[in-house]
Protein backbone atom coordinates (compact mmCIF):
# COMPACT_ATOMS: atom_id res chain seq x y z
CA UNK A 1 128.40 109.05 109.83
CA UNK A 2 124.48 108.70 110.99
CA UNK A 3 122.02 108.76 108.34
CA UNK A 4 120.34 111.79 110.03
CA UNK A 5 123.29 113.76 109.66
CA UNK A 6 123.77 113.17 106.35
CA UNK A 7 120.00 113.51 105.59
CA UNK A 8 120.03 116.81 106.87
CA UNK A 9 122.87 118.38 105.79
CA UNK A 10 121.52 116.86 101.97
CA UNK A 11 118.15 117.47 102.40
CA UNK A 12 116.65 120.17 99.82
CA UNK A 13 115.60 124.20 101.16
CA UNK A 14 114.83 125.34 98.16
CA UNK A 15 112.08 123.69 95.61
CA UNK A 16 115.11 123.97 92.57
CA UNK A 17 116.97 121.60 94.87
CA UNK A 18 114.10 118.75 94.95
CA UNK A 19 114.99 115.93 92.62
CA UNK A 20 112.59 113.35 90.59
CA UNK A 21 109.45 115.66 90.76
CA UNK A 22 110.29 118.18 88.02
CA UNK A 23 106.36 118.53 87.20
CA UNK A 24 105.19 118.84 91.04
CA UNK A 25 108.22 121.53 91.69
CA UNK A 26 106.54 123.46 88.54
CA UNK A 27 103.28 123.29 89.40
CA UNK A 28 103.29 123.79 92.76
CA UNK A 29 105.81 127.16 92.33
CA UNK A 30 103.20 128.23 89.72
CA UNK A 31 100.12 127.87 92.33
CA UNK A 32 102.42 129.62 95.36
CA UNK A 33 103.01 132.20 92.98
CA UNK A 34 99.74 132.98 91.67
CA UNK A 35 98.82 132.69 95.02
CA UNK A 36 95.63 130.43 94.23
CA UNK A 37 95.39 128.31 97.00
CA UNK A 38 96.66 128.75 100.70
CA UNK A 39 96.09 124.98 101.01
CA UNK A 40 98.36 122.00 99.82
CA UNK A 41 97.98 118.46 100.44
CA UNK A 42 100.68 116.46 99.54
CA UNK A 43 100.13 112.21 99.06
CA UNK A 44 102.85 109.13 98.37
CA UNK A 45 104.98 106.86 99.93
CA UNK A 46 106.90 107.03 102.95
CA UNK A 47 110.20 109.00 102.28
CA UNK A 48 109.39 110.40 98.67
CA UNK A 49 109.51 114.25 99.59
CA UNK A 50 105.94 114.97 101.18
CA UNK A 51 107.66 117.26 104.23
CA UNK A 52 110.47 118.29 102.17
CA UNK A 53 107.92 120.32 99.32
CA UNK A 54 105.83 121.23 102.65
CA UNK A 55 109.25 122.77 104.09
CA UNK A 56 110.25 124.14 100.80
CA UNK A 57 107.14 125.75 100.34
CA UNK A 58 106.44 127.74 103.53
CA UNK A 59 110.44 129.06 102.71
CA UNK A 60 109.06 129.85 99.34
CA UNK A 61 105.79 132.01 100.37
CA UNK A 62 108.11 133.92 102.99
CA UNK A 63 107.13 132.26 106.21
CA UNK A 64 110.26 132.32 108.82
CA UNK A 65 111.32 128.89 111.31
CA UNK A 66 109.70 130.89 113.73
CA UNK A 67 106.34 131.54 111.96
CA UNK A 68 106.91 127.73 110.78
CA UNK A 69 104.38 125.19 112.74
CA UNK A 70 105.14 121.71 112.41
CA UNK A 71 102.74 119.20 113.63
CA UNK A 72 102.56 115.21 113.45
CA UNK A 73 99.12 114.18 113.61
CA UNK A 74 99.90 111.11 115.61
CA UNK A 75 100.76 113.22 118.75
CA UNK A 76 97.97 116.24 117.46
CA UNK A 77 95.06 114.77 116.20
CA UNK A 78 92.12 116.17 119.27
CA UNK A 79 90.08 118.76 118.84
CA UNK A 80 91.72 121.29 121.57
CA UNK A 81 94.78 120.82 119.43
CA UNK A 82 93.25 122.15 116.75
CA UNK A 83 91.82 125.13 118.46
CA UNK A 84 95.03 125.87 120.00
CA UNK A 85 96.11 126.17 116.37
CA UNK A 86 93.02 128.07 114.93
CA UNK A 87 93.17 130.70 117.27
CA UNK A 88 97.14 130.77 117.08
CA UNK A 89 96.34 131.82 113.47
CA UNK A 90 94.11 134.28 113.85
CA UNK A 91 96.87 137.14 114.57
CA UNK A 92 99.14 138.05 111.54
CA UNK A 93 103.00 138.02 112.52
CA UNK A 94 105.03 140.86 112.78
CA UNK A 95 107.98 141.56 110.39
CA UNK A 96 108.06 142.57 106.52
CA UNK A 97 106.64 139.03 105.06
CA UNK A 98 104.23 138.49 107.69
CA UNK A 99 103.38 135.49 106.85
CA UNK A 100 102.28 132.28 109.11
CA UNK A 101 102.95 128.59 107.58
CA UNK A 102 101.41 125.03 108.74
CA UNK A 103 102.74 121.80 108.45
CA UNK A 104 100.51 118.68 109.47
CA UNK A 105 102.53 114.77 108.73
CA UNK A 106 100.42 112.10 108.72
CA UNK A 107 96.97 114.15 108.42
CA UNK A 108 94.84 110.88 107.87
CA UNK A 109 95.69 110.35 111.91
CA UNK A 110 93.74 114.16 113.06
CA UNK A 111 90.51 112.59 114.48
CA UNK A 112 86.76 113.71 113.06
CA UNK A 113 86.86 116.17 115.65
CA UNK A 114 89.68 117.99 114.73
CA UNK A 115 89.17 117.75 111.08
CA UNK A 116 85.60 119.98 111.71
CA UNK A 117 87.87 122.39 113.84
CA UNK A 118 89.73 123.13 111.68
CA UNK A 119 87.14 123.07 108.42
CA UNK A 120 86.40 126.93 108.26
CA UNK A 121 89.90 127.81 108.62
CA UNK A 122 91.08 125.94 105.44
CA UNK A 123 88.16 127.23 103.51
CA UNK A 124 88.89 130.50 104.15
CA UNK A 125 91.86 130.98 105.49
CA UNK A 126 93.39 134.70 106.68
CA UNK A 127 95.63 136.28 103.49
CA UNK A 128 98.98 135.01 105.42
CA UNK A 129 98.58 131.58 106.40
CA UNK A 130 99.51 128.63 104.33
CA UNK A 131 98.60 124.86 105.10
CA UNK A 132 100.90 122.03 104.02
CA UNK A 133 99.39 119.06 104.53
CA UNK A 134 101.40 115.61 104.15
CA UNK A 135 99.67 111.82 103.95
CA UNK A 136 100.38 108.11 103.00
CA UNK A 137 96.78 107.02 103.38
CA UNK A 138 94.80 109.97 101.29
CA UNK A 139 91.82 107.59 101.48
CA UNK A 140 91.26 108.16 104.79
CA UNK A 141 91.44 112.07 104.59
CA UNK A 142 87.93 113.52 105.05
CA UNK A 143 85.97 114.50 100.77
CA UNK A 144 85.42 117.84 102.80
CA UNK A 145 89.29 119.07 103.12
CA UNK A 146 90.39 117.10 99.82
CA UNK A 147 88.14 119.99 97.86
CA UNK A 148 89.68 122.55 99.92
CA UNK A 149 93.29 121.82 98.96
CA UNK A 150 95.26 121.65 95.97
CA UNK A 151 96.78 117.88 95.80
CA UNK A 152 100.06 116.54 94.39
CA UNK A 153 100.53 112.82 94.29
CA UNK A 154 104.58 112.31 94.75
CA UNK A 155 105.99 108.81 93.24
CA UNK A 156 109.10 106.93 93.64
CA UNK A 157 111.82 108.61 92.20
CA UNK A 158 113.25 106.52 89.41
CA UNK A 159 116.63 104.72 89.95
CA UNK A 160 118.40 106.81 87.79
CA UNK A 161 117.48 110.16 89.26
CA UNK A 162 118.52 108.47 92.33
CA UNK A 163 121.45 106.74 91.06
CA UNK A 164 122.77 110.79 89.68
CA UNK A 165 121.41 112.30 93.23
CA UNK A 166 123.92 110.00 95.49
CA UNK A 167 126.76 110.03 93.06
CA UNK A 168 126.39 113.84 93.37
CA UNK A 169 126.60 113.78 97.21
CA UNK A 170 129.32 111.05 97.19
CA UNK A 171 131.05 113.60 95.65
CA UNK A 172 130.64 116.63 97.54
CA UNK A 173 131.03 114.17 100.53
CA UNK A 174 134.24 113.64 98.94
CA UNK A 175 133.20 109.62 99.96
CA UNK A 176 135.27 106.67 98.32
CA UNK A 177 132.39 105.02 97.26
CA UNK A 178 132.21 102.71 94.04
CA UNK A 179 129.24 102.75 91.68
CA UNK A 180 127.91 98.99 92.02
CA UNK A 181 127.51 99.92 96.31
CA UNK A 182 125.74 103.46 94.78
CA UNK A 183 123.56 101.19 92.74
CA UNK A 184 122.82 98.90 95.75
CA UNK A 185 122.01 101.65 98.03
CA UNK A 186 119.24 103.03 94.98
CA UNK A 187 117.66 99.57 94.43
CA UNK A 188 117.49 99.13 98.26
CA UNK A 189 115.79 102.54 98.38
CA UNK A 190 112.70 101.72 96.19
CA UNK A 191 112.34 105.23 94.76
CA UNK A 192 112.96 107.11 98.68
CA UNK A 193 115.58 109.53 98.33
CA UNK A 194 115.54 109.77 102.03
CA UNK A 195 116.04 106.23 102.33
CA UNK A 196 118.51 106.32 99.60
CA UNK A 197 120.81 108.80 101.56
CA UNK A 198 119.77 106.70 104.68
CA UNK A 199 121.60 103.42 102.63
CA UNK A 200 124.21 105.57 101.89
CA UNK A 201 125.39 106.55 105.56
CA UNK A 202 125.29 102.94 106.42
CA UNK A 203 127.55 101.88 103.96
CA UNK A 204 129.66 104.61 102.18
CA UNK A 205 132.96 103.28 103.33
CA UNK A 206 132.08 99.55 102.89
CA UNK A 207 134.81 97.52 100.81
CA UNK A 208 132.72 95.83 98.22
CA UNK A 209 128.60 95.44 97.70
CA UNK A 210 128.63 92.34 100.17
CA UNK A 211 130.07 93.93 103.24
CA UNK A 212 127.55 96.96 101.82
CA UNK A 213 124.57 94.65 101.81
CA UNK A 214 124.91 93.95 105.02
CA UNK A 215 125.84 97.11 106.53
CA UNK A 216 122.07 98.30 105.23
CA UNK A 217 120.26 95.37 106.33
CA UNK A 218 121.50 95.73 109.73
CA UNK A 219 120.75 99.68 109.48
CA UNK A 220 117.04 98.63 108.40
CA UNK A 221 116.76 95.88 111.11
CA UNK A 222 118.12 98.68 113.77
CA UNK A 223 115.86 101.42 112.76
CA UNK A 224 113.23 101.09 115.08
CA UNK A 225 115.94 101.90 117.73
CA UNK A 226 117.21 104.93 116.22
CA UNK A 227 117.48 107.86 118.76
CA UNK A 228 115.14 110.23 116.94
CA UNK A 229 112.44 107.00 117.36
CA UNK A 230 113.39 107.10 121.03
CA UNK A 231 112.23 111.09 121.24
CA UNK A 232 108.74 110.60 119.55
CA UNK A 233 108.10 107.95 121.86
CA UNK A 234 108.71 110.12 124.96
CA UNK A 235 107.25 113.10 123.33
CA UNK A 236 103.87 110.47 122.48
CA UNK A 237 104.21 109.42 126.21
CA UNK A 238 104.69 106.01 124.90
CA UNK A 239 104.58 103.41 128.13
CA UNK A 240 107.87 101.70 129.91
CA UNK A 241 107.83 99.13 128.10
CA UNK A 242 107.87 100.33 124.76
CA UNK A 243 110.23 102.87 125.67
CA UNK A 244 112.85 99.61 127.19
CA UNK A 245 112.90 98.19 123.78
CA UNK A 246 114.16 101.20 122.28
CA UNK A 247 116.63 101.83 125.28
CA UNK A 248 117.84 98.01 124.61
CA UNK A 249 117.90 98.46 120.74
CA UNK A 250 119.94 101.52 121.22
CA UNK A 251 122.24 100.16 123.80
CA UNK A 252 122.79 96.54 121.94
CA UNK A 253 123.92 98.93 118.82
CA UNK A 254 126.43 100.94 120.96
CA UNK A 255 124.92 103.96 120.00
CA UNK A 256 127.01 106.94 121.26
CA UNK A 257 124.33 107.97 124.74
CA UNK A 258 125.76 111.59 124.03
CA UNK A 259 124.40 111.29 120.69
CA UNK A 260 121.24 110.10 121.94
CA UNK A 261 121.02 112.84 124.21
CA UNK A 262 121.61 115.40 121.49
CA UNK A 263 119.11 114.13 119.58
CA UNK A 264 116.46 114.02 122.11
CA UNK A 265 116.93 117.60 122.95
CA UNK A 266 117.07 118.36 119.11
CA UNK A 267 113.53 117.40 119.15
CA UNK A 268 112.23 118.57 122.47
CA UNK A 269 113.35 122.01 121.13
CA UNK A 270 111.78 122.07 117.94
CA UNK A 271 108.36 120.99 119.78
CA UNK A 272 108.86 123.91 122.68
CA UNK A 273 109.36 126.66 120.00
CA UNK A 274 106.43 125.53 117.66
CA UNK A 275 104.32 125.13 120.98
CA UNK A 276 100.81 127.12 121.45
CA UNK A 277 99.81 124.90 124.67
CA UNK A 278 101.21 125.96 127.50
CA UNK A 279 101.08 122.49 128.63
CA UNK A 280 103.00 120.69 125.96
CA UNK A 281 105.56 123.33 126.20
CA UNK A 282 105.74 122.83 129.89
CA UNK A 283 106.21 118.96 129.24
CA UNK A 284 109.10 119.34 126.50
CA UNK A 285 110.87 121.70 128.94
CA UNK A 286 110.79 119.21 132.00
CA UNK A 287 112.58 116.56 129.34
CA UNK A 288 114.99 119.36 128.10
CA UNK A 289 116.25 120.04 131.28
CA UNK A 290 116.09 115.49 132.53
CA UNK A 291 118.49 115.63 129.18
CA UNK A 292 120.44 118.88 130.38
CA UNK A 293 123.54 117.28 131.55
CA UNK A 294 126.11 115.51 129.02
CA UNK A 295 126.65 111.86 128.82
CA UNK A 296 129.97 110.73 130.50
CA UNK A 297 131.77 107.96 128.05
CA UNK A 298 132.34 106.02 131.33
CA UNK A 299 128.84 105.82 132.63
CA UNK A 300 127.65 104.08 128.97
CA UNK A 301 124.04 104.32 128.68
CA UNK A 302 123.36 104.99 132.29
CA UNK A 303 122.63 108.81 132.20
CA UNK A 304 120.00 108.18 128.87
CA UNK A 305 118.45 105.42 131.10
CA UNK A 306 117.98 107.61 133.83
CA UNK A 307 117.09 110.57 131.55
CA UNK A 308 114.54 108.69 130.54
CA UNK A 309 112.97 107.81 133.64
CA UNK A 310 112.67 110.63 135.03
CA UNK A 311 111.03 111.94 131.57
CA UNK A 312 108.62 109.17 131.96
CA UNK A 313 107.98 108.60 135.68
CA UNK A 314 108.78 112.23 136.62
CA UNK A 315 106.87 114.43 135.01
């Protein structure tokens, strides 16, 4: 059990299915359908539902994966990027709903330059587009777009919201799990139900809430390793030797290399279908096809290592 897996197959697709932010899931529903704003900029902690009400939302106003753009601002924050995606809006989609929807993580990264690219477009943006923006640092989001968007401020979700959320999906997991390691993973989680269900996959099958202790802390001490960290990097064009600390993280865990793999192309997917530069795409296509083959048990990490370099040194 990976904690991505079970965060995925757990994480809510419909606003009714969000948990600790009754009042944000009412108002925001009301504004979507009153259709009062076209712009939403959601602020919090890491891991307290900011994407998942952004995802939720563009499913709620009608807007289809493939009319779905998902950017993180760390690897889109220039000024080109943002007038890739102005002029990609511009043209309403085909089909019934017709409807286009933007998601931007991490907003406070887009640089000044972007931010006035993309100024006119949130103030008056064309009848079917919708913006979801998502931030941990609203301080450092330009006055001009805060007035342009409607804001909800997400906290923690309290322990016992938490505490009835995993017992739920210990349940359907059909996981022999006892309450005090369900209690463990919640105060470990401090109010993230995506790190709660994170806790949760690294310890559902622990004995008693010692061995489950430690089963999380060594999940939080290997994170930085995790496979999905090992795609942004290559999709950020991160250098060698940040890339070889991930490689030995990953390979000192005994992380599965086919698992890697699939997770790698996951990603490089999701970045060539949401593409609107022809040069990104071309990029994420050259790593798709360095990750094309599947990972032989026998060769260990040896086909992700050399997967890798060639994403890196290749081209």
């Amino acid at each position: 059990m990976t904690a991505d897996s079970l965060i995925i197959r757990h994480r809510p697709k419909k606003l009714k299915q969000v948990v600790g932010h009754d009042e944000v899931v009412s108002s925001f529903q009301t504004a979507l359908d009153d259709r009062t704003s076209h712009g939403f900029l959601f602020t919090g902690p890491s891991g307290v539902g900011k994407t998942t009400f952004a995802y939720c939302g563009a499913k709620y106003v009608g807007a289809v994966p493939a009319n779905t753009i998902d950017r993180d601002a760390a690897s889109f924050s220039g000024k080109d990027d943002m007038s890739s995606l102005v002029a990609l809006l511009k043209y309403k989609p085909l089909g019934r709903n017709g409807v286009k929807a933007v998601i931007l993580d991490e907003v406070h990264r887009l640089s000044p330059q972007a931010w006035d690219s993309g100024l006119k477009i949130l103030e008056q943006p064309p009848e079917w587009v919708y913006f979801f923006l998502c931030t941990t640092d609203i301080a450092k989001v330009p006055n001009a777009i805060l007035t342009r968007c409607t804001k909800y401020s997400l906290k923690p979700v309290s322990t016992t919201v938490l505490f009835d959320y995993l017992l739920d999906i210990v349940e359907k997991e059909g996981f022999d799990t006892s309450r005090p390691i369900i209690e463990l993973c919640v105060k470990r989680a401090e109010g993230s139900p995506r790190q709660a269900l994170s806790n949760l996959a690294a310890c559902y099958a622990a004995r008693d809430r010692e061995e489950a202790a430690s089963l999380i802390s060594q999940s939080e001490g290997s994170t930085a390793g995790s496979a999905y960290d090992l795609a942004k990097a290559l999709a950020e064009g991160k250098t060698w030797t940040a890339v070889q600390k991930l490689l030995k993280s990953l390979h000192e865990e005994g992380t599965n290399p086919e698992s890697i793999r699939q997770t790698v192309r996951a990603y490089f997917t999701t970045i060539v279908i949401g593409a609107t530069d022809e040069k990104v795409a071309c990029r994420a296509l050259a790593v798709l096809d360095h990750f094309s083959d599947p990972c032989n048990p026998a060769d260990g990490m040896t086909p992700v290592v050399t997967a890798v370099g060639r994403a890196l040194f290749a081209g």
